[in-house]
N, C-alpha and C. Protein backbone atom coordinates (compact mmCIF):
# COMPACT_ATOMS: atom_id res chain seq x y z
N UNK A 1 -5.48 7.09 -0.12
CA UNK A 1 -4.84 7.29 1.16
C UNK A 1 -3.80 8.39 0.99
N UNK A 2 -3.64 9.13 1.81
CA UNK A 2 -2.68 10.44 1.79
C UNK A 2 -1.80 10.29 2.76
N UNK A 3 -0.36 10.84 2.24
CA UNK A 3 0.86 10.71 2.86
C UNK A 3 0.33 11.30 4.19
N UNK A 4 -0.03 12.09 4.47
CA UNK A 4 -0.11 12.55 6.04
C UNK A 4 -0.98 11.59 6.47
N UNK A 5 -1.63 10.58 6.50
CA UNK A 5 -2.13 9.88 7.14
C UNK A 5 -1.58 8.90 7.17
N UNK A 6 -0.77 8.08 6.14
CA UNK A 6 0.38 6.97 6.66
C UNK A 6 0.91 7.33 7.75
N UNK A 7 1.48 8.74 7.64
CA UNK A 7 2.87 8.89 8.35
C UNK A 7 2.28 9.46 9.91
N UNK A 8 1.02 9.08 9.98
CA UNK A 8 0.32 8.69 11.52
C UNK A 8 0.80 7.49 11.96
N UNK A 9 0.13 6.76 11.03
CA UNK A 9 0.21 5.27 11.45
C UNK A 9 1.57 4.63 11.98
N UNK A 10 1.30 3.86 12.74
CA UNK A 10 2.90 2.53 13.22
C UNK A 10 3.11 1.58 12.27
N UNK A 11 4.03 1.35 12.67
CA UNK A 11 4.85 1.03 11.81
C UNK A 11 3.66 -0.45 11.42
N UNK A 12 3.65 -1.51 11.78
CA UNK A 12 2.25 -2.62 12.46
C UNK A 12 1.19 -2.22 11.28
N UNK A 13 0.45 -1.37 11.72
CA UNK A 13 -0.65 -0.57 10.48
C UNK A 13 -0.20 -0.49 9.61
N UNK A 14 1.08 0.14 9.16
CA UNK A 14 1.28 -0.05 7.75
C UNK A 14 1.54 -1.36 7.09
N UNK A 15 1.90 -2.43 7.79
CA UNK A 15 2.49 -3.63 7.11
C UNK A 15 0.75 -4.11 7.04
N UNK A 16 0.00 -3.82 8.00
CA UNK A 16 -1.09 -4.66 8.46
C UNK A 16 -2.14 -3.80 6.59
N UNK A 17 -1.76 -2.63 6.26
CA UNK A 17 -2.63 -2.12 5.56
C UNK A 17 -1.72 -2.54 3.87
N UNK A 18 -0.76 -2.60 4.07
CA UNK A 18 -0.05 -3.37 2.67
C UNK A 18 -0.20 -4.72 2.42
N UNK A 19 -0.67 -5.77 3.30
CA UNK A 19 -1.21 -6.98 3.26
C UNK A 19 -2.52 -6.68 2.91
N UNK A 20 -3.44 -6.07 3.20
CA UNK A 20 -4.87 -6.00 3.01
C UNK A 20 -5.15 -5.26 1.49
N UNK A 21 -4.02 -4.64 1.35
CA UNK A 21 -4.14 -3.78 -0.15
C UNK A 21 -3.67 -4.43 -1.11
N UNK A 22 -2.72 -5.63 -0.20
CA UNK A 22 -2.46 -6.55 -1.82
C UNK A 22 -3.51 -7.83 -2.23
N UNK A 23 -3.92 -7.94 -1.20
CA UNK A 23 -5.07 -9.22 -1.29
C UNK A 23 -5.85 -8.94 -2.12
N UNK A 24 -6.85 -7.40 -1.76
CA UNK A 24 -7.39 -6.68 -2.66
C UNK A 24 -7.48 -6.72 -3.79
N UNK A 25 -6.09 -6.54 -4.01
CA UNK A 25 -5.60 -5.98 -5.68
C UNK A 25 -5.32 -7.34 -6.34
N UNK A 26 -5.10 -8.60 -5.83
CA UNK A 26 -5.28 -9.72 -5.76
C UNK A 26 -6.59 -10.12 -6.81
N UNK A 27 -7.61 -9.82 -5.46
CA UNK A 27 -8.82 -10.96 -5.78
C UNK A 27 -9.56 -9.56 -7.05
N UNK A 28 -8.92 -8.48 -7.44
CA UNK A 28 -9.74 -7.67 -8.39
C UNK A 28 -9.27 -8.30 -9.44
N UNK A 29 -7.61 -8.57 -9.96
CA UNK A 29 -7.01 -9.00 -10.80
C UNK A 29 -7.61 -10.67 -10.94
N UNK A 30 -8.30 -11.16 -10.30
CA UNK A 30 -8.72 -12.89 -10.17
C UNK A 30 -10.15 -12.10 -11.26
N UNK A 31 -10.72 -11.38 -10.39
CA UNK A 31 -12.10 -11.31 -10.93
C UNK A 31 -12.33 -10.75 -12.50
N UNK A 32 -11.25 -9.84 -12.24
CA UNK A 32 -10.97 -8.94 -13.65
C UNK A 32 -10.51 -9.99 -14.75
N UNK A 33 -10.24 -11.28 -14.80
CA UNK A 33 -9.77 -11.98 -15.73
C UNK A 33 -11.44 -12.96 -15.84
N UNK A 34 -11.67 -12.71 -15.35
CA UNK A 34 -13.32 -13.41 -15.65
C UNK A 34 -14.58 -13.09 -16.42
N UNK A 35 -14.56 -11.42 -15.24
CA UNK A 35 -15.62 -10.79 -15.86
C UNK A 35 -15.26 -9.27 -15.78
N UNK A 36 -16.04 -8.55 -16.35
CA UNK A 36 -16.04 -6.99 -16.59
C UNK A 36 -15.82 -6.33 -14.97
N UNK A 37 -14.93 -5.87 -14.16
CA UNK A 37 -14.84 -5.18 -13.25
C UNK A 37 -15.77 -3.54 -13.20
N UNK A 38 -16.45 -3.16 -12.45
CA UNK A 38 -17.54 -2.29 -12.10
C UNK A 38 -16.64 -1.26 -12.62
N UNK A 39 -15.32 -1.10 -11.51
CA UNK A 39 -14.29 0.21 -11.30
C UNK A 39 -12.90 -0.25 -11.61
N UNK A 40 -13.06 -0.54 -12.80
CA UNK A 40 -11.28 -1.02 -13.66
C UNK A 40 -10.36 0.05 -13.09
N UNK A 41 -10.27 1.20 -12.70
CA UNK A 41 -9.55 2.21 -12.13
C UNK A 41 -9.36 2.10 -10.25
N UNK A 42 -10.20 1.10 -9.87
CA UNK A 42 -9.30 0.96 -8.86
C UNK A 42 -8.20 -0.13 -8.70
N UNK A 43 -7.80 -0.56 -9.75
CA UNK A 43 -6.40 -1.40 -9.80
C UNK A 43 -5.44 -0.45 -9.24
N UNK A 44 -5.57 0.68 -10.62
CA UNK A 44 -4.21 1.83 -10.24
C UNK A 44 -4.58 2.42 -9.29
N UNK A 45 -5.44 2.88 -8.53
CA UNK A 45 -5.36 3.65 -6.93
C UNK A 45 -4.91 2.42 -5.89
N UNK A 46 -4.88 1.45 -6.15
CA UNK A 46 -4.79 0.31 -5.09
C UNK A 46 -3.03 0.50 -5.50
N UNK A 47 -2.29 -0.18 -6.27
CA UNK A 47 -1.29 0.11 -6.85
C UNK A 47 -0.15 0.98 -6.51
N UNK A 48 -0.95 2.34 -6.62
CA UNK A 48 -0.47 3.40 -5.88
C UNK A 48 -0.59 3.54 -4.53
N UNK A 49 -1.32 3.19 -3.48
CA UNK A 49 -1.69 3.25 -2.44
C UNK A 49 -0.53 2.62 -1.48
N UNK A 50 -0.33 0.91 -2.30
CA UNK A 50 0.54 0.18 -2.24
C UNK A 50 1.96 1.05 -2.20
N UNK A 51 2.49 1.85 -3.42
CA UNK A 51 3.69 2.19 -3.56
C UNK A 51 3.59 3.08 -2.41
N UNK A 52 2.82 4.19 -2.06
CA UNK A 52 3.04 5.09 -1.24
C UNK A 52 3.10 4.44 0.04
N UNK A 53 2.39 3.35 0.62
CA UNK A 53 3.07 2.84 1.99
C UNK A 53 4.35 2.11 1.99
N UNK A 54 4.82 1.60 0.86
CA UNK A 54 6.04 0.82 1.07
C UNK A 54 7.42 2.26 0.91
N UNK A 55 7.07 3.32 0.23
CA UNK A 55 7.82 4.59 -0.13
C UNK A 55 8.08 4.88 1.65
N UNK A 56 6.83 5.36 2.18
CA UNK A 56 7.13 6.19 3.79
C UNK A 56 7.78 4.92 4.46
N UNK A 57 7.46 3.57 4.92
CA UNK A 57 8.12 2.41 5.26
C UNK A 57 9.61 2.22 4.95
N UNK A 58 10.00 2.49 3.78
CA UNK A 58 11.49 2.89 3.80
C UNK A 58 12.09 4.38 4.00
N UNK A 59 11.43 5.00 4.03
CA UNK A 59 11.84 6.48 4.38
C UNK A 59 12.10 6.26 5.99
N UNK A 60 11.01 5.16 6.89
CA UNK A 60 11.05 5.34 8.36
C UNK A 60 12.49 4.71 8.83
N UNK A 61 12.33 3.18 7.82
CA UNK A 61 13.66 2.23 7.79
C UNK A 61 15.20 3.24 7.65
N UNK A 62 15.29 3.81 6.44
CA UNK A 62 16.63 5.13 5.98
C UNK A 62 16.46 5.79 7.33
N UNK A 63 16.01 6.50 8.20
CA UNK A 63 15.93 7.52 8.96
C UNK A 63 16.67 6.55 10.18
N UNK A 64 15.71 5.25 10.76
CA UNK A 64 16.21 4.92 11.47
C UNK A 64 17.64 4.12 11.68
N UNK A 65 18.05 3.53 10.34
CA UNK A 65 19.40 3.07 10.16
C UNK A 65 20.50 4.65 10.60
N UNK A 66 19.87 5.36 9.71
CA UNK A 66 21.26 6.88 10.05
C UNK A 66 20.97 7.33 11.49
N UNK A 67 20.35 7.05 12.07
CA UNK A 67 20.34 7.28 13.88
C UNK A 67 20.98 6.18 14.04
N UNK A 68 21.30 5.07 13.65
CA UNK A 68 22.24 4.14 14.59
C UNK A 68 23.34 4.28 14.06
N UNK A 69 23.65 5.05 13.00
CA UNK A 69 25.42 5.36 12.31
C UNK A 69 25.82 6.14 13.26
């Protein structure tokens, strides 16, 4: 996922797409302790995906706190 396309999304979509990316990363880490995962490398793109929506999510949060100072 690429920063210019978060920073489309509302605010809603992003919480709605950081719940769905952790479940994810969830049930890979369930499966990955079982058996051999196909794509062991999408832990870290999920991971990252994760950091980069919670990164713009506080960048929106910082922006909008200093408009109410």
């Amino acid at each position: 996922m690429r920063p210019e396309e978060i920073r489309d999304m509302a605010d809603a979509d992003i919480n709605q797409a950081i719940e769905e990316l952790k479940d994810e990363l969830f049930d890979l880490r369930m499966r990955g302790a079982y058996e051999e995962l196909e794509n062991p490398a999408r832990v870290r793109l999920l991971r990252r995906d994760i950091a980069r929506l919670k990164t713009i999510k506080g960048e929106r949060e910082r922006a909008r706190e200093a408009k109410e100072s």
